[in-house]
Protein backbone atom coordinates (compact mmCIF):
# COMPACT_ATOMS: atom_id res chain seq x y z
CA UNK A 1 0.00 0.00 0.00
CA UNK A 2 3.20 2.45 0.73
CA UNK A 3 4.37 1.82 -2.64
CA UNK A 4 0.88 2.52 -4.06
CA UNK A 5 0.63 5.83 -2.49
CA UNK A 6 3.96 6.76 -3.43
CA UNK A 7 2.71 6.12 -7.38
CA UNK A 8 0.07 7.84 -7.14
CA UNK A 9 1.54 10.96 -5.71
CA UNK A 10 4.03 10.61 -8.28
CA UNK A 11 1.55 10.70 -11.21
CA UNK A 12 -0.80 13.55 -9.28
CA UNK A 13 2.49 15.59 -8.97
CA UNK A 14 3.75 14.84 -12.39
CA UNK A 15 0.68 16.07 -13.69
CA UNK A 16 0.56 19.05 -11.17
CA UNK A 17 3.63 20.66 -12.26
CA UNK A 18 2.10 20.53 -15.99
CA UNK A 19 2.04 23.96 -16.50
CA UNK A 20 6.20 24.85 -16.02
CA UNK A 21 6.50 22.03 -18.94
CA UNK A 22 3.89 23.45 -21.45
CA UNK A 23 5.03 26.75 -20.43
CA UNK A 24 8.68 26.18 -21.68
CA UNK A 25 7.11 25.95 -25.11
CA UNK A 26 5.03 28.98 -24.84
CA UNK A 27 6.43 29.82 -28.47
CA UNK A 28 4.78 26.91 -30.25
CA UNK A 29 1.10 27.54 -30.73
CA UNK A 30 -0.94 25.34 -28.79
CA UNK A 31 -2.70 23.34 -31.09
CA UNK A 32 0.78 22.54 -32.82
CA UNK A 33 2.08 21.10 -28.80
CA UNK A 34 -1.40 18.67 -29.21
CA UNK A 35 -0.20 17.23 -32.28
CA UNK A 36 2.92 16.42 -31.44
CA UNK A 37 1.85 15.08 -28.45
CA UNK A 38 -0.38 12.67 -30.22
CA UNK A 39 2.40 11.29 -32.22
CA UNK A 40 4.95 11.17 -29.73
CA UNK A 41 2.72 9.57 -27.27
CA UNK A 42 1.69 6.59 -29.99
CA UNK A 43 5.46 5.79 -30.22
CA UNK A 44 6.32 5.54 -26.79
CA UNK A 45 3.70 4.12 -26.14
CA UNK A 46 4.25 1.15 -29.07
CA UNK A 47 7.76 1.18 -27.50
CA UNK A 48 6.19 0.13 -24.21
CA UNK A 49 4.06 -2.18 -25.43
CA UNK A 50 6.24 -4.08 -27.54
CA UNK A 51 8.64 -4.17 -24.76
CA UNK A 52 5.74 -5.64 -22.59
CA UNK A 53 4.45 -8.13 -25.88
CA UNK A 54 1.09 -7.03 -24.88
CA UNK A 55 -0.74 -7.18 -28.21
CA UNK A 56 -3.87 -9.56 -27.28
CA UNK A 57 -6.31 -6.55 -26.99
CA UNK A 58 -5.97 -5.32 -30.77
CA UNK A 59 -8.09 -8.63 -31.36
CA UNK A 60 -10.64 -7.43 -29.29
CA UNK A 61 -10.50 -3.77 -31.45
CA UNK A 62 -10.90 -5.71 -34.81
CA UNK A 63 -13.81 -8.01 -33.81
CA UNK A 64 -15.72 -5.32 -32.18
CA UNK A 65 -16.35 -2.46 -33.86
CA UNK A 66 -18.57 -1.00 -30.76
CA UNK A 67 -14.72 -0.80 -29.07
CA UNK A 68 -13.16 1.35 -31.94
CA UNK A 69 -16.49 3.12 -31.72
CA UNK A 70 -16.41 4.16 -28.33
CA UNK A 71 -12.50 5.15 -28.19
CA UNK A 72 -13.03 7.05 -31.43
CA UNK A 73 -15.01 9.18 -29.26
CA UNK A 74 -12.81 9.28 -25.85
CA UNK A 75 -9.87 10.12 -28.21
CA UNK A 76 -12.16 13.19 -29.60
CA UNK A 77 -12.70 14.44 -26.07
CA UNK A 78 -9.26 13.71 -24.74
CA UNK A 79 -8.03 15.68 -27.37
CA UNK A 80 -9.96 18.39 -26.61
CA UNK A 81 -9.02 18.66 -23.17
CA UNK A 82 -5.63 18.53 -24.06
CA UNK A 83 -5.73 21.69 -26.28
CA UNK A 84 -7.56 23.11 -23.72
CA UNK A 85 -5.07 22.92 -20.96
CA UNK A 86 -2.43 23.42 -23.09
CA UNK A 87 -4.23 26.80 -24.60
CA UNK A 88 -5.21 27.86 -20.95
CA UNK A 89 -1.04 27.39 -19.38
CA UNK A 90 0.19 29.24 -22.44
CA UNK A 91 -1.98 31.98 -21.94
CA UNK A 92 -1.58 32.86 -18.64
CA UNK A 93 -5.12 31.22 -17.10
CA UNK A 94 -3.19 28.39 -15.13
CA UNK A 95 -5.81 29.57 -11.48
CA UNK A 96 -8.48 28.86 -14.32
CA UNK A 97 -7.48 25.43 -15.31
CA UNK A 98 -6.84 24.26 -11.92
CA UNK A 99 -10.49 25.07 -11.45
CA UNK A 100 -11.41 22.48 -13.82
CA UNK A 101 -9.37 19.67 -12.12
CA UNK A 102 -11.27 20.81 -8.67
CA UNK A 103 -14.67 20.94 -9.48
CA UNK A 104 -14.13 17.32 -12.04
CA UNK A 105 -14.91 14.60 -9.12
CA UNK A 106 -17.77 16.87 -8.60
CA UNK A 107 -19.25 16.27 -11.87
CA UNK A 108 -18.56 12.77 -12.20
CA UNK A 109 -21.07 12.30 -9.00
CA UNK A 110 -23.37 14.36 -11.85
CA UNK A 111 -22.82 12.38 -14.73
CA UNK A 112 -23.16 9.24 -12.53
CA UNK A 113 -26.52 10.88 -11.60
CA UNK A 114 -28.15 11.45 -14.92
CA UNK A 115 -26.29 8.68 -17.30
CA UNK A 116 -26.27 6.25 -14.85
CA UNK A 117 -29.04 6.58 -12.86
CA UNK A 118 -26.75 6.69 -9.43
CA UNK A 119 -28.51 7.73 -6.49
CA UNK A 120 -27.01 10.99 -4.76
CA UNK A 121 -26.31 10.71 -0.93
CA UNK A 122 -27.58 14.36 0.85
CA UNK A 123 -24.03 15.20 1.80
CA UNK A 124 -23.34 14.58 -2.00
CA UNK A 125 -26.22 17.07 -2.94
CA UNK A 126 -24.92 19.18 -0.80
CA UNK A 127 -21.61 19.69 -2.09
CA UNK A 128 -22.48 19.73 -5.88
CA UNK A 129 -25.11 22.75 -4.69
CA UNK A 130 -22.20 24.43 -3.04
CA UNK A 131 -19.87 23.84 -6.28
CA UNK A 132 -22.78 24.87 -8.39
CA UNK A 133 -23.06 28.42 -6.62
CA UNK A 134 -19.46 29.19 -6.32
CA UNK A 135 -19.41 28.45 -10.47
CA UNK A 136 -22.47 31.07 -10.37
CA UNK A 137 -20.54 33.40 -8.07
CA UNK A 138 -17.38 33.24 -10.86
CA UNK A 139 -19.57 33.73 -13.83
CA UNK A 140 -21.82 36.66 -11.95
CA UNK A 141 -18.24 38.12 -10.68
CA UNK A 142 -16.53 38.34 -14.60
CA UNK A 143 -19.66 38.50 -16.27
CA UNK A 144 -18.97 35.15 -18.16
CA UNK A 145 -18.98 31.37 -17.62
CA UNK A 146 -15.52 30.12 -16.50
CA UNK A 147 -15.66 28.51 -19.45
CA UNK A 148 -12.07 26.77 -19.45
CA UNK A 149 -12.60 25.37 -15.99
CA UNK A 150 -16.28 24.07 -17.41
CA UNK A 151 -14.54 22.98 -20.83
CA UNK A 152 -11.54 20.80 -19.04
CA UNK A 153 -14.36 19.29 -15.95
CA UNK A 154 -16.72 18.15 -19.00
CA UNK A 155 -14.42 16.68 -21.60
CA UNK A 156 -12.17 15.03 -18.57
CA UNK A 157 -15.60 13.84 -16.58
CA UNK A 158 -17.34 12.58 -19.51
CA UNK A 159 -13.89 11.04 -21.02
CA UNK A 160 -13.54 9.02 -17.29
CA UNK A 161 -17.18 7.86 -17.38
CA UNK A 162 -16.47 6.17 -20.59
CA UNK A 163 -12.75 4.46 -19.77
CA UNK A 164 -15.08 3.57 -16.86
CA UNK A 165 -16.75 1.37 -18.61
CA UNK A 166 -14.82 0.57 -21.90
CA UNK A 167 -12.73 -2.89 -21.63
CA UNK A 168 -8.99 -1.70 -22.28
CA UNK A 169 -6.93 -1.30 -19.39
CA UNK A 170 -4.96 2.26 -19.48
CA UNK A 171 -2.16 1.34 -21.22
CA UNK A 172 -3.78 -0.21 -24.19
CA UNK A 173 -7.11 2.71 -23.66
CA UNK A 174 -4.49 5.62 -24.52
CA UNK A 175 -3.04 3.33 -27.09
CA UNK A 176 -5.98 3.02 -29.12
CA UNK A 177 -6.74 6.42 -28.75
CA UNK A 178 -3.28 8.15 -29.89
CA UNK A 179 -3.63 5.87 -32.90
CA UNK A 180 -7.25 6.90 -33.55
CA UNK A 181 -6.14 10.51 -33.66
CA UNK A 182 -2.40 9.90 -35.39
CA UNK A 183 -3.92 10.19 -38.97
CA UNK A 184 -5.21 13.93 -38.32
CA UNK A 185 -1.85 14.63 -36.59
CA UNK A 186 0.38 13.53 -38.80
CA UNK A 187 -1.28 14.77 -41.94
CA UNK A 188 -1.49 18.76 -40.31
CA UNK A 189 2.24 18.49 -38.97
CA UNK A 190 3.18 17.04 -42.21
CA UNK A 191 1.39 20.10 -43.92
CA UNK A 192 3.27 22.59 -41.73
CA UNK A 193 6.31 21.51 -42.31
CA UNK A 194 5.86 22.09 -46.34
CA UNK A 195 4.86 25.29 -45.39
CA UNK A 196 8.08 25.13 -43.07
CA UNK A 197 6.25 26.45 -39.61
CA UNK A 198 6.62 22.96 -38.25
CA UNK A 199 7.87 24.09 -34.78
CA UNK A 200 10.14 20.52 -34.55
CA UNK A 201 11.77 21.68 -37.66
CA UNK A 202 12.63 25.19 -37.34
CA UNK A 203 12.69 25.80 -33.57
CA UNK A 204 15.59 25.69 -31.25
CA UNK A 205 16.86 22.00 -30.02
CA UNK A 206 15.45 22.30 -26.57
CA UNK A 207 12.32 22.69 -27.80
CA UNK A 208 12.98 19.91 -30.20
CA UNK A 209 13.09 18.36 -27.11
CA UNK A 210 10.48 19.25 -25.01
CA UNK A 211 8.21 18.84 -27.94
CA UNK A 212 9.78 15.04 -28.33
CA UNK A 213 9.30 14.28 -24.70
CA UNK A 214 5.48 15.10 -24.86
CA UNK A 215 4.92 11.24 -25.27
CA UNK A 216 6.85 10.06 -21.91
CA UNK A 217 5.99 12.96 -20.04
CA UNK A 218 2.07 11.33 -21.02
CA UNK A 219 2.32 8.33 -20.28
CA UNK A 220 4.10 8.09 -17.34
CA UNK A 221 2.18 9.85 -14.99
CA UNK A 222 -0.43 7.49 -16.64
CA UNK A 223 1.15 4.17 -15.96
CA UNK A 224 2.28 5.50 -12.56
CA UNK A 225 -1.42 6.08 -11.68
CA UNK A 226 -2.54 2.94 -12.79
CA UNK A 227 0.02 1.21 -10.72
CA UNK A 228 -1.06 3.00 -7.68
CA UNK A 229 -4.44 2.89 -8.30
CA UNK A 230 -4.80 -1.13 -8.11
CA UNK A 231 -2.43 -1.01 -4.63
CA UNK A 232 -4.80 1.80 -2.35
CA UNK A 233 -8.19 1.73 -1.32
CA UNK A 234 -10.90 4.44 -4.08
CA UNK A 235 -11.16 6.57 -1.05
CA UNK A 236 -7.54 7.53 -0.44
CA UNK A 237 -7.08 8.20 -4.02
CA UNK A 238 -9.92 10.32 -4.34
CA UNK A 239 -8.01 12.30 -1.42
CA UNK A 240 -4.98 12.28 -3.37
CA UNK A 241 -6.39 13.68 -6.88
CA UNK A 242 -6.23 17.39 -5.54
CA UNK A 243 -2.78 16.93 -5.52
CA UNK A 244 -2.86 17.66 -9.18
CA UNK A 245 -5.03 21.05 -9.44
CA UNK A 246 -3.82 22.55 -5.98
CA UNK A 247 -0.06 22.27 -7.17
CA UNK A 248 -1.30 23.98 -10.64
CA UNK A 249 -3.49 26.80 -8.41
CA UNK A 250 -0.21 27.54 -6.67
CA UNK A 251 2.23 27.86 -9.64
CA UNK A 252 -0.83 30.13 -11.55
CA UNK A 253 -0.66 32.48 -8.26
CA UNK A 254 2.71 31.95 -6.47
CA UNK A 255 4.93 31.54 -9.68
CA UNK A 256 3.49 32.54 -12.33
CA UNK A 257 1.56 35.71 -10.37
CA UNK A 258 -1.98 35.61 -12.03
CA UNK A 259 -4.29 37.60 -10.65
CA UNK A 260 -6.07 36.04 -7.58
CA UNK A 261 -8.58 37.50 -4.64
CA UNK A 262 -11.81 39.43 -3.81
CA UNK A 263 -14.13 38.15 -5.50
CA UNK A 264 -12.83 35.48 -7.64
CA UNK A 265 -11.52 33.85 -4.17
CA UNK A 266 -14.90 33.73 -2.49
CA UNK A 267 -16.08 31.86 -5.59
CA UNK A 268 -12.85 29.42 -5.58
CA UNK A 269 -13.51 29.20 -1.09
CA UNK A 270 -17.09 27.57 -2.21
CA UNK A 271 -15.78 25.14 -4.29
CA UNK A 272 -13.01 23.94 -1.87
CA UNK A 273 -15.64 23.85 0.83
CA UNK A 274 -18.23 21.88 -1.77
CA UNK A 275 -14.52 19.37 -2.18
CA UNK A 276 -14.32 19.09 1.36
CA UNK A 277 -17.87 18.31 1.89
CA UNK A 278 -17.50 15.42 -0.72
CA UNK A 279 -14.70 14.25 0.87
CA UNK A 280 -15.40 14.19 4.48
CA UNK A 281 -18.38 11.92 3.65
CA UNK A 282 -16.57 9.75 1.14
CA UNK A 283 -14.26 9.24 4.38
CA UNK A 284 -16.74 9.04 6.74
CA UNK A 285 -18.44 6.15 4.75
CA UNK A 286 -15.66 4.54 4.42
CA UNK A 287 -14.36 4.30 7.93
CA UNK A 288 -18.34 3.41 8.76
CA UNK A 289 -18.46 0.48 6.80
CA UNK A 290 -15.41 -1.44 7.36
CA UNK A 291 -16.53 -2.70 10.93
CA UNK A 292 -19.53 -3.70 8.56
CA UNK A 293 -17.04 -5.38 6.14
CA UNK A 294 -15.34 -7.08 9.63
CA UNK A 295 -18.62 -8.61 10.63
């Protein structure tokens, strides 16, 4: 369980420091850094699983078309919350896309709600109310929806309810997916570099680099949190997933010095408080029904 926890606070962290990475390539547009990140993240990822022979599940792809079907469409929304975060670090809204990250668990309970027909405990009620009026406060506050914090909590929410139920484990999930999107990626950096604006061709080495690293700098954080996730209990790592936004939230305000308070802090204090609410009783639950479990 030790080593468990220590993987997944690798991966959360890995993924919390995000923003100093994309940031180091704030010269590359952002939808160029997705497309590289597509193809560099199919070839590790082939390198991985050819290292690991672990080929069975294409099988399952070709005799079920329902399967392509349905990572078609994760691909499509993992995609979009890619450029997303990427567009959001690059242009100085890093506070906004932590926002995202906090209020997601929030909107799985949602989802779980409408698509499948999960019944909401009070205290869960509760806290998506609370969530729900500090995302009114924001949008009453600026005079607009939040709409990258909304845009990275839907496409990452909806994209987790379907891995949830889709029958590819993570490794082979992503897989499928960077090779469902590689034809659209390769084709538009293929174009650019014609018109020579293919950042990997004309920019300097380290971002050569950086841009080359997108695929391990993926799926690692990926494969760590898969590893921890079958070693600790759902509860303790639904503590440990704010590991990812709060890190971002602090590098927006602390490093990066966006600007943070009055109002727009009463609306971020209700959805902490709506987190805490959620996790207290996932907690409380928990600890309740292991003497239960004992019995």
């Amino acid at each position: 369980m030790q080593l468990g926890i220590i993987y997944a606070c690798a991966a959360y962290a890995i993924w919390g420091l995000f923003p100093m990475y994309f940031k180091a390539m704030q010269e590359v547009p952002a939808e160029q850094i997705l497309m590289h990140r597509v193809v560099w993240s199919l070839i590790f990822l082939l390198v991985v699983l050819a290292w690991r022979r672990q080929w069975s599940w294409i099988g399952t792809v070709v005799r079920q078309p329902r399967v392509l079907a349905g990572f078609t469409l994760s691909g499509i929304l993992l995609a979009a919350n890619w450029f997303t975060y990427i567009w959001a670090v690059n242009h100085g809204r890093v506070v906004d896309a932590s926002l995202g990250y906090f209020i997601t668990p929030l909107l799985n309970v949602v989802l779980g709600f409408l698509l499948l027909r999960e019944r909401l405990r009070p205290m869960q009620w509760a806290a998506v109310g609370l969530a729900a009026i500090g995302v009114c406060w924001l949008t009453w506050h600026s005079g607009n929806l939040p709409w990258i914090g909304l845009t990275l909590a839907v496409t990452f929410g909806t994209y987790g309810l379907l891995r949830k139920t889709a029958v590819l484990g993570a490794l082979e999930g992503l897989s499928l997916e960077t090779l469902v999107l590689f034809p659209v990626a390769f084709i538009y950096l293929a174009w650019l570099a014609m018109q020579n604006t293919n950042a990997f061709l004309v920019a300097p080495a380290n971002t050569q680099w950086l841009l080359a690293s997108t695929g391990p700098i993926t799926a690692t954080p990926l494969l760590l949190f898969a590893a921890g996730a079958r070693r600790i209990p759902l509860s303790l790592l639904g503590i440990l997933q704010y590991i990812g936004p709060t890190l971002q939230f602090l590098l927006g305000v602390w490093l990066y010095h966006e600007p943070f308070g009055g109002a727009r802090l009463v609306g971020f204090v209700l959805i902490w408080a709506a987190l805490a609410v959620y996790s207290l009783e996932s907690l409380w639950r928990n600890w309740a029904a292991k003497p239960v479990a004992a019995n």
